[in-house]
Protein backbone atom coordinates (compact mmCIF):
# COMPACT_ATOMS: atom_id res chain seq x y z
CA UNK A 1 26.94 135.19 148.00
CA UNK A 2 26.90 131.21 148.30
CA UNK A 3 23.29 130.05 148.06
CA UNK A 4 23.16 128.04 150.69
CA UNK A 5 23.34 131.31 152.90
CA UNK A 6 19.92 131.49 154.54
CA UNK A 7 19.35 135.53 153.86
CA UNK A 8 17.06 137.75 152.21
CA UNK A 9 17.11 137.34 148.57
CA UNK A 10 17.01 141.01 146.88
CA UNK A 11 14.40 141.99 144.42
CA UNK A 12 15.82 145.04 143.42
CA UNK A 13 17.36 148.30 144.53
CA UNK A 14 16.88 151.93 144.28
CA UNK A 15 18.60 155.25 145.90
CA UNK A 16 16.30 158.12 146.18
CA UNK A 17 18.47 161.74 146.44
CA UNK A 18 16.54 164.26 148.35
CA UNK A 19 13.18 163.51 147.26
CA UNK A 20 10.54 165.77 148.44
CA UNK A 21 7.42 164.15 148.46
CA UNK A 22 6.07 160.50 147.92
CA UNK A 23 4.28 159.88 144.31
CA UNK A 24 1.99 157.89 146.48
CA UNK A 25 0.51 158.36 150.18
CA UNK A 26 0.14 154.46 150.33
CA UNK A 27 1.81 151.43 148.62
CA UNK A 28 1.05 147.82 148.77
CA UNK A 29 4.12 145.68 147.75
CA UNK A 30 4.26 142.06 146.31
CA UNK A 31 7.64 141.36 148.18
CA UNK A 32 8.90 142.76 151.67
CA UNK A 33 10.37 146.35 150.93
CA UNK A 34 12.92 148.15 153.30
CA UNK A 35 13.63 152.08 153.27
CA UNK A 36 16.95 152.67 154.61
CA UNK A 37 17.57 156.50 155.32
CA UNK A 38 20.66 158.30 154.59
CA UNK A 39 19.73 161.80 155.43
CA UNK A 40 15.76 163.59 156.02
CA UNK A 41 12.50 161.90 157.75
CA UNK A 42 9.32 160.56 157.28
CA UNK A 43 6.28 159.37 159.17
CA UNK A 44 4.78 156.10 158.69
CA UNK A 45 1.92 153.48 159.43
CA UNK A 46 2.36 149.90 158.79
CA UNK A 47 -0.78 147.85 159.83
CA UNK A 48 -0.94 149.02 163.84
CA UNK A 49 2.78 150.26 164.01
CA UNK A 50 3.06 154.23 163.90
CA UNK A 51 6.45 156.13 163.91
CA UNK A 52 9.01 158.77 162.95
CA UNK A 53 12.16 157.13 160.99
CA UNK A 54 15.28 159.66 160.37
CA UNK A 55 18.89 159.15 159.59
CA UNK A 56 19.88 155.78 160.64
CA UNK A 57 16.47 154.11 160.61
CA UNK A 58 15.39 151.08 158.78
CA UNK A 59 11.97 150.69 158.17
CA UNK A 60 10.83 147.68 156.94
CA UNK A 61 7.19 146.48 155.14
CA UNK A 62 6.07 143.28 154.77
CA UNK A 63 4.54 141.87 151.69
CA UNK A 64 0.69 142.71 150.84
CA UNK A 65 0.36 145.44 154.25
CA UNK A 66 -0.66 149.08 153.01
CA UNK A 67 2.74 151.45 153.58
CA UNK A 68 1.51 154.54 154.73
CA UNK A 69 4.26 156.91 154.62
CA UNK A 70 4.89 161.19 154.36
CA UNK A 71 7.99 163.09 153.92
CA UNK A 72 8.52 165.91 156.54
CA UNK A 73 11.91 167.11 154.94
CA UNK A 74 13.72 165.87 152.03
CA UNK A 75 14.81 162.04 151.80
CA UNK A 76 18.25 160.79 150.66
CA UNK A 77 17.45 156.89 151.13
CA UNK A 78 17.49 153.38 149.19
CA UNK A 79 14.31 151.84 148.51
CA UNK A 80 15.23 147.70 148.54
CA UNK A 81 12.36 145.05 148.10
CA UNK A 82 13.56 141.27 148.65
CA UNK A 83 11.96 138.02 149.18
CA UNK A 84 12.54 136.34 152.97
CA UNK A 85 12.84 132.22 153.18
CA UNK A 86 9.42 130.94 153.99
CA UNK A 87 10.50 129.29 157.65
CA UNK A 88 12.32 132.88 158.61
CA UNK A 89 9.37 134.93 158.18
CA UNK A 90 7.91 133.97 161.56
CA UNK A 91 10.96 135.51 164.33
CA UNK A 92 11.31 138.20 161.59
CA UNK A 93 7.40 139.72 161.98
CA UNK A 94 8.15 139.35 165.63
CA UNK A 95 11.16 141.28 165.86
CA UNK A 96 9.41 144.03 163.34
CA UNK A 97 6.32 144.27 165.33
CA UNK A 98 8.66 144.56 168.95
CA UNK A 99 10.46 147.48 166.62
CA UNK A 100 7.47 148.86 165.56
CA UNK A 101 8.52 148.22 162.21
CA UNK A 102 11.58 149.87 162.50
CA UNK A 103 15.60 149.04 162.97
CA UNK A 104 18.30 151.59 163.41
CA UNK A 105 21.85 151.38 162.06
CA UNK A 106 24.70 152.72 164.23
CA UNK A 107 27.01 155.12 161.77
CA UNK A 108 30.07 152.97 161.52
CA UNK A 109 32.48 153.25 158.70
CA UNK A 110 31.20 149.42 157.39
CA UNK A 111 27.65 151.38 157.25
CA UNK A 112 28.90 154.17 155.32
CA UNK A 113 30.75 151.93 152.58
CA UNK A 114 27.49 149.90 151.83
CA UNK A 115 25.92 152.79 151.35
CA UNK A 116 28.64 154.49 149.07
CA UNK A 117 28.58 150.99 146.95
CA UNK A 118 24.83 150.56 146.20
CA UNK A 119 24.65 154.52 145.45
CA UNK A 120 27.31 153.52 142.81
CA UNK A 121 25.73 150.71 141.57
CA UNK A 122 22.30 151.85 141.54
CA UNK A 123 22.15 152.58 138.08
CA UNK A 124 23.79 150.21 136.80
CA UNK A 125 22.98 146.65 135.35
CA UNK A 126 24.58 143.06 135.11
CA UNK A 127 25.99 143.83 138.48
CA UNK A 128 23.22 141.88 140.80
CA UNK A 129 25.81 139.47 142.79
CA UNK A 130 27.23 142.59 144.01
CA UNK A 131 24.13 144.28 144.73
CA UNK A 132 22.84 140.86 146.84
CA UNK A 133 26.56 141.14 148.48
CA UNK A 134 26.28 144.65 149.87
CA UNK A 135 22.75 144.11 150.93
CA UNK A 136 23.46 141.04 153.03
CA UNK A 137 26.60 142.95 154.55
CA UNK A 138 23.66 146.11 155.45
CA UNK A 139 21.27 143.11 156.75
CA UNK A 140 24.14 141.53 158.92
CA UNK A 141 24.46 145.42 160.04
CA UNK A 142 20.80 146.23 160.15
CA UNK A 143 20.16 143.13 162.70
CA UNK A 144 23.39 142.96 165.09
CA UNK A 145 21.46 145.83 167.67
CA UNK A 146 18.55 144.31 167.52
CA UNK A 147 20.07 140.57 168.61
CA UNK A 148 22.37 142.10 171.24
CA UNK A 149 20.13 141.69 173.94
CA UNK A 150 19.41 138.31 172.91
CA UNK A 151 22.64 136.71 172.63
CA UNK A 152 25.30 138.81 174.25
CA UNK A 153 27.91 136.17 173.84
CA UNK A 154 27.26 135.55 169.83
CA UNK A 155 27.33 139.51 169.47
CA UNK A 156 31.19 139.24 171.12
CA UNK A 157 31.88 136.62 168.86
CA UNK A 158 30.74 138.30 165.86
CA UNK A 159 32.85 141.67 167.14
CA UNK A 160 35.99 139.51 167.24
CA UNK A 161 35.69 137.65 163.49
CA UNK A 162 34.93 141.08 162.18
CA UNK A 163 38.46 142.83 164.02
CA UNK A 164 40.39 139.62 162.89
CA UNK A 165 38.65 138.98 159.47
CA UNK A 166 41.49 140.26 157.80
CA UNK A 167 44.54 138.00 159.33
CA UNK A 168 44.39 134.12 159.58
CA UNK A 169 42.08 132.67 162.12
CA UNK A 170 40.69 129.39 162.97
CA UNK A 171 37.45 128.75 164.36
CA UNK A 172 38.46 126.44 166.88
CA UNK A 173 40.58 128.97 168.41
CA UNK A 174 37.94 131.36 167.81
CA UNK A 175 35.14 129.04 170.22
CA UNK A 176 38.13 127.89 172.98
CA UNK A 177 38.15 131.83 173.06
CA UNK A 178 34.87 131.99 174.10
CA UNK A 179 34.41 128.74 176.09
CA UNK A 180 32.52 126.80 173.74
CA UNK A 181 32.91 123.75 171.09
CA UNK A 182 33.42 124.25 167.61
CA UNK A 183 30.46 122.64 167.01
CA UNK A 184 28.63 124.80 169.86
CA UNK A 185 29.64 127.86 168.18
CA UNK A 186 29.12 127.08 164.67
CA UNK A 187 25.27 125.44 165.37
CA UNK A 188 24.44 128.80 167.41
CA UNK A 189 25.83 131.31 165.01
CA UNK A 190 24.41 129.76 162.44
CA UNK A 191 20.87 129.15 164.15
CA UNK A 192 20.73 133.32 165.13
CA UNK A 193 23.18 134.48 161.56
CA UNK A 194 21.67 132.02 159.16
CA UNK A 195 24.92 131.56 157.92
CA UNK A 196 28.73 129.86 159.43
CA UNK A 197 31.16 131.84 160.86
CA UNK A 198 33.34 131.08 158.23
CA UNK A 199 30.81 132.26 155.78
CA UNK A 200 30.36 135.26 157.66
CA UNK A 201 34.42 136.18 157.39
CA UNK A 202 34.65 135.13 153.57
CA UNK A 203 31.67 138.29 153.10
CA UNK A 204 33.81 140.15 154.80
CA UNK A 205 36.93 139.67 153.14
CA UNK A 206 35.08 139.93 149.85
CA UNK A 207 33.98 143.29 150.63
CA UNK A 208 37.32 144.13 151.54
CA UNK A 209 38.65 142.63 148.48
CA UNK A 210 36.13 144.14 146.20
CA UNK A 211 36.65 147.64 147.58
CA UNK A 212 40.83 147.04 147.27
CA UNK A 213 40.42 146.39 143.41
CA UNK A 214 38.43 149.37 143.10
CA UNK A 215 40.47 151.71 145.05
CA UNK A 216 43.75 150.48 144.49
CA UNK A 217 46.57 149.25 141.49
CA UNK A 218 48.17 146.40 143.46
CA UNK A 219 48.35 143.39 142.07
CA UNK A 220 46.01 140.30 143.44
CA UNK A 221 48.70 138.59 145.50
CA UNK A 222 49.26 141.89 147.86
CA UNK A 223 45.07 142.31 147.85
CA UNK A 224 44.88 138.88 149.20
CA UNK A 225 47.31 139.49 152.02
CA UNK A 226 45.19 142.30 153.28
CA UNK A 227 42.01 140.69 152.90
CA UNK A 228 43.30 137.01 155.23
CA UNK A 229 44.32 135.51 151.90
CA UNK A 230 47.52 133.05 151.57
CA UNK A 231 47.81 134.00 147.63
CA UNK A 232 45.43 135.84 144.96
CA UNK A 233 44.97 132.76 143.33
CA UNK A 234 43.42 131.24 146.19
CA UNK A 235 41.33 134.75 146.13
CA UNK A 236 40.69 134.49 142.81
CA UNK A 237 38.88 130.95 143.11
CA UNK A 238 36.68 132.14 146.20
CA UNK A 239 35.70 135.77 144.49
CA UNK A 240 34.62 133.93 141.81
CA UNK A 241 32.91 131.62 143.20
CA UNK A 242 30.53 133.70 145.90
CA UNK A 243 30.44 137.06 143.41
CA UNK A 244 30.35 134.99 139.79
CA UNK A 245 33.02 137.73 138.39
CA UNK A 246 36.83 137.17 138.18
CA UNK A 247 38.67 140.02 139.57
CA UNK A 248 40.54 141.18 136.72
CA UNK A 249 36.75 141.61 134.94
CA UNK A 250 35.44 143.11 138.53
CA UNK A 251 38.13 145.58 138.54
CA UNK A 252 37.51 146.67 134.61
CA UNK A 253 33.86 146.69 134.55
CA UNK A 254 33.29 148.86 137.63
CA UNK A 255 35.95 151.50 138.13
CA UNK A 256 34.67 154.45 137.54
């Protein structure tokens, strides 16, 4: 992902299959750490918050807090510690601590392919631009409920670039849509998103194209079509530049 993208910066990232039992009651962490749970539950404390997290949940940890935490029945879930810019940290805590330290993840099908990627790629090294990709997409998913409320209007906005990600759009016909300026609607999605809208539709394509060369045998051209693309070359440029791999070397190195 472009560094100028305002998002958490991962650390690193595990998948735990069915574990039974924590090695330790307690943890202290030197980054923020997130469990994100695919199947089973666990009870937790984190400073004052107390709760139950199952299938779905998020529960996140900030840096330096003891992580007290119990398995009631075995836990199929990815363990992901990252850094969070300095400035952010602030609305973060007080979303957490409104949460009670916890987020939950509607099961969509963009849920389920994050979570099918990064249990691929666990193991596997030299393939941390990826990693960072997939975990931004899960943080984009992990916050939309919990900014609904908030801003009802950005939430529509953000519904509508991912349903037309993958055809041609323009962002000024995106905010006349919605009644606004483009500069109205690219200020407030970034201020809430921490990213532009167009930002926000070139991770989704990429996904989309990543998943494509994977999955698929057609050539880059017909992959760029699907993804909102006017040619692969132009594809080629942008996957290179926001994932640091070409394609071609994507598409040998990591089909399995």
């Amino acid at each position: 992902m472009n560094a100028s993208i305002r998002l958490p910066k991962l650390v690193n990232h595990v998948f735990w299959d069915k574990k039974e039992h924590f090695l330790l009651k307690q943890d202290t962490y030197l980054t923020w750490i997130l469990f994100a749970i695919e199947e089973g539950d666990f009870t937790y404390r984190i400073h004052q918050s107390e709760g139950h997290a199952k299938k779905g949940d998020v529960v996140i940890c900030p840096p330096q807090i003891a992580f007290h935490r119990k398995i009631q029945t075995p836990l199929s879930f990815h363990a992901i510690s990252f850094n969070f810019p300095h400035h952010e940290i602030g609305s973060l805590q007080d979303m957490l601590q409104e949460k009670e330290q916890k987020l939950f993840i509607p099961p969509t099908t963009r849920l389920f392919e994050n979570y099918q990627q990064l249990r691929k790629l666990h193991l596997l090294s030299d393939v941390y631009e990826l990693k960072q990709h997939y975990f931004h997409d899960l943080w984009m998913s992990m916050i939309h409920k919990s900014l609904e409320e908030r801003h009802p209007v950005l939430e529509q906005i953000l519904a509508y670039l991912e349903e037309h990600a993958h055809h041609s759009i323009e962002i000024k016909n995106v905010a006349t849509k919605f009644q606004l300026t483009s500069v109205q609607l690219i200020r407030s999605f970034k201020k809430v998103y921490h990213m532009t809208p167009v930002q926000y539709l070139t991770s989704i394509r990429l996904k989309k194209a990543a998943n494509l060369l994977l999955e698929t045998d057609w050539n880059l051209d017909t992959i760029a079509q699907e993804c909102g693309y006017e040619s692969g070359y132009y594809l080629s440029r942008i996957f290179n530049k926001h994932m640091e791999i070409r394609p071609s070397e994507y598409r040998k190195i990591n089909r399995f």
